[in-house]
N, C-alpha and C. Protein backbone atom coordinates (compact mmCIF):
# COMPACT_ATOMS: atom_id res chain seq x y z
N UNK A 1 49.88 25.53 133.34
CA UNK A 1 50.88 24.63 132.83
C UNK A 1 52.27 25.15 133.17
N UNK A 2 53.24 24.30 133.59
CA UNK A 2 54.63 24.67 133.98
C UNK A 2 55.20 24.60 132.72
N UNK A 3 56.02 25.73 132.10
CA UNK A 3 56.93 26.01 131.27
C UNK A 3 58.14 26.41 131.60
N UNK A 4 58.54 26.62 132.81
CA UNK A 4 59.99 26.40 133.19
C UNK A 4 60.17 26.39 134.53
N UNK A 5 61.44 25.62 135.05
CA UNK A 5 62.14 25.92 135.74
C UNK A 5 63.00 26.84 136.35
N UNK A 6 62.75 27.39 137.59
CA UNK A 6 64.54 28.01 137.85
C UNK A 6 64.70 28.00 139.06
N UNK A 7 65.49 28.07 139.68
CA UNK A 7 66.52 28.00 141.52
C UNK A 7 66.44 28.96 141.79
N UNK A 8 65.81 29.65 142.92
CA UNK A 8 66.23 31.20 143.78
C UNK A 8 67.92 30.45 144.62
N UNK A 9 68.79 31.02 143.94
CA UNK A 9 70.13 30.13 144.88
C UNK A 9 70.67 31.22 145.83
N UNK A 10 70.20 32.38 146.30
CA UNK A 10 70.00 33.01 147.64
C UNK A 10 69.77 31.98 148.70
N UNK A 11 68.39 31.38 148.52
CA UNK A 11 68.38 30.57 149.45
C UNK A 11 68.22 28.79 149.47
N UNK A 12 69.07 28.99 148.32
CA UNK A 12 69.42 27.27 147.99
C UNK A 12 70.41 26.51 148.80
N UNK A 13 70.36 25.62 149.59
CA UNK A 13 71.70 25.58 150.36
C UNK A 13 72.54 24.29 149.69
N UNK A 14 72.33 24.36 148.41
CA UNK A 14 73.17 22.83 148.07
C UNK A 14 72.95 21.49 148.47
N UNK A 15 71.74 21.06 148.93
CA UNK A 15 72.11 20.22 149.49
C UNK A 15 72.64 18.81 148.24
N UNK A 16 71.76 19.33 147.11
CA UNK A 16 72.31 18.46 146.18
C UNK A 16 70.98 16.91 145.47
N UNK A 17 70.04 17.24 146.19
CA UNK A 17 69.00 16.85 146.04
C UNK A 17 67.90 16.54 144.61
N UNK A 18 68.02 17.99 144.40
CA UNK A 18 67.35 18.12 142.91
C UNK A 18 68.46 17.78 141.98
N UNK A 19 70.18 17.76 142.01
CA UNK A 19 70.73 17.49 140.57
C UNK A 19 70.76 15.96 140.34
N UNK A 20 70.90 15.43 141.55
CA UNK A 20 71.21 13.90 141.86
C UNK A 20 69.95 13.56 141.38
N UNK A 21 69.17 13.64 141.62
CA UNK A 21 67.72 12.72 141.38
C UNK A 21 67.01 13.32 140.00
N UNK A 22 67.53 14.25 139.59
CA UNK A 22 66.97 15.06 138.34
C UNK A 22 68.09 15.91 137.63
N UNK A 23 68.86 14.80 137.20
CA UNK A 23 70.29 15.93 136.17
C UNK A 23 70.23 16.13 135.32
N UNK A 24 69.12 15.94 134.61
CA UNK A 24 68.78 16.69 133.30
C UNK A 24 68.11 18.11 133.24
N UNK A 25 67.67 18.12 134.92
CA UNK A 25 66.84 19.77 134.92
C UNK A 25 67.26 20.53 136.10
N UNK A 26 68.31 20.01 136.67
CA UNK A 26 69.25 20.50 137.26
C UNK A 26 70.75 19.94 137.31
N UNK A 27 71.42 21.29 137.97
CA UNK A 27 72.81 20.73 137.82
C UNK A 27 73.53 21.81 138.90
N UNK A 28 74.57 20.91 139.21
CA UNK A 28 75.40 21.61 140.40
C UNK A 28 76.38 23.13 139.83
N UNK A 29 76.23 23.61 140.49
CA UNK A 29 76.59 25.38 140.33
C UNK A 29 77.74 26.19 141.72
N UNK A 30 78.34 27.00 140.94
CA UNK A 30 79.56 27.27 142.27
C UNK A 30 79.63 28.90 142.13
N UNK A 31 78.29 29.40 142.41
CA UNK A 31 78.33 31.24 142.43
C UNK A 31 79.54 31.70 143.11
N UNK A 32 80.36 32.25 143.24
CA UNK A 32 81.02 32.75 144.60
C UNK A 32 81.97 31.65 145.01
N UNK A 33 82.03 30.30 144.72
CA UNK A 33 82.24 29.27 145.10
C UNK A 33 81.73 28.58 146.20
N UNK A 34 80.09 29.11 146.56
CA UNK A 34 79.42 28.53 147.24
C UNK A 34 78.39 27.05 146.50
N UNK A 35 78.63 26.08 147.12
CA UNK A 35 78.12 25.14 146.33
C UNK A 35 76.13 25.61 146.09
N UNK A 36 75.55 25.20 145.33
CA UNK A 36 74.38 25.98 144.77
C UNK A 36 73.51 24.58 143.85
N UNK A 37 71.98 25.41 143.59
CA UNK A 37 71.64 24.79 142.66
C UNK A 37 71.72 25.29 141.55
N UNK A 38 71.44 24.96 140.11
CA UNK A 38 70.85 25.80 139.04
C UNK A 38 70.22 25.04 138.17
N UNK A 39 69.20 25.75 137.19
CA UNK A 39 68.28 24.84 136.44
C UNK A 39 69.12 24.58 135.64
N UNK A 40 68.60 23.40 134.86
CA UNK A 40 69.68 23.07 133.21
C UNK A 40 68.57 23.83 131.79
N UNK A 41 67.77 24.44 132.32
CA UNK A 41 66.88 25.21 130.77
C UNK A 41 65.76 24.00 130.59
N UNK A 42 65.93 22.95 130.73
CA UNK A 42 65.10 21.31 130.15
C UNK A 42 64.54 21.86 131.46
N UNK A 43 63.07 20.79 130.44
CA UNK A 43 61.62 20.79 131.21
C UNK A 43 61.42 19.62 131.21
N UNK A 44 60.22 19.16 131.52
CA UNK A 44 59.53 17.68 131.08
C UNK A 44 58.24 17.95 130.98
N UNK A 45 57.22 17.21 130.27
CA UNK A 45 55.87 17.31 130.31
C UNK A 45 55.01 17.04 131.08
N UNK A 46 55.51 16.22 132.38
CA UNK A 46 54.59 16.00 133.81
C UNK A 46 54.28 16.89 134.79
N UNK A 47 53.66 17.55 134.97
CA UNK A 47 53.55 18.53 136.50
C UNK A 47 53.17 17.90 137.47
N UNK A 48 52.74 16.80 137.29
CA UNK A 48 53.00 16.25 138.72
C UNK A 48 54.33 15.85 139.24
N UNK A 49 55.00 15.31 138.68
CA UNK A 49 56.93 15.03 138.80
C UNK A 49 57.48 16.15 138.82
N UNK A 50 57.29 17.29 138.26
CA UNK A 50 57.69 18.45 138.64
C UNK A 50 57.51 19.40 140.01
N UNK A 51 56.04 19.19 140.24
CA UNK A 51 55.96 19.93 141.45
C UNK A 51 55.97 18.56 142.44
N UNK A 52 56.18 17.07 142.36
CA UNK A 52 56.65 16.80 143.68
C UNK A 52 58.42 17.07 143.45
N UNK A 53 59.12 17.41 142.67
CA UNK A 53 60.49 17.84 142.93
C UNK A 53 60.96 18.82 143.14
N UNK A 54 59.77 20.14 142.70
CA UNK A 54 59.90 21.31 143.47
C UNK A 54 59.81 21.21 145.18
N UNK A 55 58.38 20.52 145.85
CA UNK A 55 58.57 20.26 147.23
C UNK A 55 59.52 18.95 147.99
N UNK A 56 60.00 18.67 147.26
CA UNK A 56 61.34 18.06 148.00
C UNK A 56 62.49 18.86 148.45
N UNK A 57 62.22 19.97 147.84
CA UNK A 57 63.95 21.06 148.07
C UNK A 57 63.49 21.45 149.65
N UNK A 58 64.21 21.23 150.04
CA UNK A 58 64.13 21.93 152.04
C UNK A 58 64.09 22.88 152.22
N UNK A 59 64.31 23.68 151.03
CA UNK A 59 64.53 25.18 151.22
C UNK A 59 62.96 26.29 150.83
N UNK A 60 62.17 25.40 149.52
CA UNK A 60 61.74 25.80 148.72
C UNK A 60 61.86 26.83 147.80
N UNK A 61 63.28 26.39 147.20
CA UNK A 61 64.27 27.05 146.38
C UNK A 61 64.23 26.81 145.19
N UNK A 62 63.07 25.67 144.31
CA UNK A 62 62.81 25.24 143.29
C UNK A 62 61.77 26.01 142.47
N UNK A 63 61.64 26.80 142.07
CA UNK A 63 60.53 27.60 141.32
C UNK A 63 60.00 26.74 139.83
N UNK A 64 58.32 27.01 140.08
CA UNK A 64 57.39 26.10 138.94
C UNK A 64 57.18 27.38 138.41
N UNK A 65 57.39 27.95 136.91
CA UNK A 65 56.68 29.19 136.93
C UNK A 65 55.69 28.85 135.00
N UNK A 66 54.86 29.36 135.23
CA UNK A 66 53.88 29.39 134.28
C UNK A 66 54.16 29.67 133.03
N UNK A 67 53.41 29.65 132.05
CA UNK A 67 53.20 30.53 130.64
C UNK A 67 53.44 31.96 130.53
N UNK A 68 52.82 32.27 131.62
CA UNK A 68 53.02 33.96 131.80
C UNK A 68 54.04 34.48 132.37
N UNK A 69 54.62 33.81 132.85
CA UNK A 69 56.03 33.57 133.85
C UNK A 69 55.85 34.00 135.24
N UNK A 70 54.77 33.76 135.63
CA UNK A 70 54.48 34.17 137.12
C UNK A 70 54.80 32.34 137.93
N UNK A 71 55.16 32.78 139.18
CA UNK A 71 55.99 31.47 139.82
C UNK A 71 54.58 31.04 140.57
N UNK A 72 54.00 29.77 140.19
CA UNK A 72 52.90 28.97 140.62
C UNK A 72 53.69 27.87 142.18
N UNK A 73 54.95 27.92 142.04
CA UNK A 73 55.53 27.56 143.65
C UNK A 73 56.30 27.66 143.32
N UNK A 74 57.31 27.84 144.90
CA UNK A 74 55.98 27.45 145.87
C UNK A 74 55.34 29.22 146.05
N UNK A 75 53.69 29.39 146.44
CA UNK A 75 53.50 30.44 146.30
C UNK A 75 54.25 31.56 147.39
N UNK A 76 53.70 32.77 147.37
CA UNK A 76 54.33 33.75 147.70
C UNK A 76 54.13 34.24 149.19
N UNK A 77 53.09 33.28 149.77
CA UNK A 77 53.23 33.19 151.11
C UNK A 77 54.42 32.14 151.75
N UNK A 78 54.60 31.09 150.82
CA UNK A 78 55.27 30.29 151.52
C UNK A 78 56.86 31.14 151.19
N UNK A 79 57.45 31.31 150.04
CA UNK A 79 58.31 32.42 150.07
C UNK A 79 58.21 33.17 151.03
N UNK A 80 57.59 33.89 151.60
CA UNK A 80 57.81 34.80 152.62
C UNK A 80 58.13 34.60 153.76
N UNK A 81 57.17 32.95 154.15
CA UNK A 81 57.07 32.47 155.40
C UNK A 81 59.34 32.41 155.40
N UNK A 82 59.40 31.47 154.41
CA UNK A 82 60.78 31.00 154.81
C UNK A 82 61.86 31.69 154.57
N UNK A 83 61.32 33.54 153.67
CA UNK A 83 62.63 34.33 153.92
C UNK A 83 62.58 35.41 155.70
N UNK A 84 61.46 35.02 155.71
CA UNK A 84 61.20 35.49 157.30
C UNK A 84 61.93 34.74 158.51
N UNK A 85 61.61 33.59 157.76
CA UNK A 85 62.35 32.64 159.40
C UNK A 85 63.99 32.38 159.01
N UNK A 86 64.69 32.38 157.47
CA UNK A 86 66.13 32.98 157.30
C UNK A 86 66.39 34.02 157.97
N UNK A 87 65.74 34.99 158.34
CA UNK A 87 66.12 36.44 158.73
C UNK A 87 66.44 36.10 160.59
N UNK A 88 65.55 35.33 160.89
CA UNK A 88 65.70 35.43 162.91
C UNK A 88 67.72 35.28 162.97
């Protein structure tokens, strides 16, 4: 079961995606004054609406993480895959 939300905004690039279409569980953020995502703390009770709005982020910068607080996505291969291909 998903019990929270949160943004890795390392590799969030703003596009602005998740606050527009979901501003109750996200919201626009200015680290550094780089435009960003960040969660708003609010959940909802669907995991299916949740994890298709986690794989909409281009980045896969949206983290689903569990009860136990381990991040169920995206998993930790796909994390890797896309801090690997940031790095070329």
């Amino acid at each position: 079961m998903i019990k929270k939300l949160d943004v890795d905004q390392p590799s969030c690039i703003g596009c602005g995606t998740c606050w527009v279409s979901n501003p109750t569980l996200f919201r626009e953020d200015r680290p550094n004054g780089e435009l960003k995502a960040a969660a708003t703390g609010q959940i909802i009770d669907d995991a299916a609406r949740l994890r298709l709005i986690a794989e909409g982020c281009p980045t896969l910068s949206i983290y689903l993480i569990d009860e136990a607080e381990q991040i169920i996505y995206p998993t930790a291969e796909q994390r890797a895959a896309r801090d690997q291909a940031a790095e070329w």
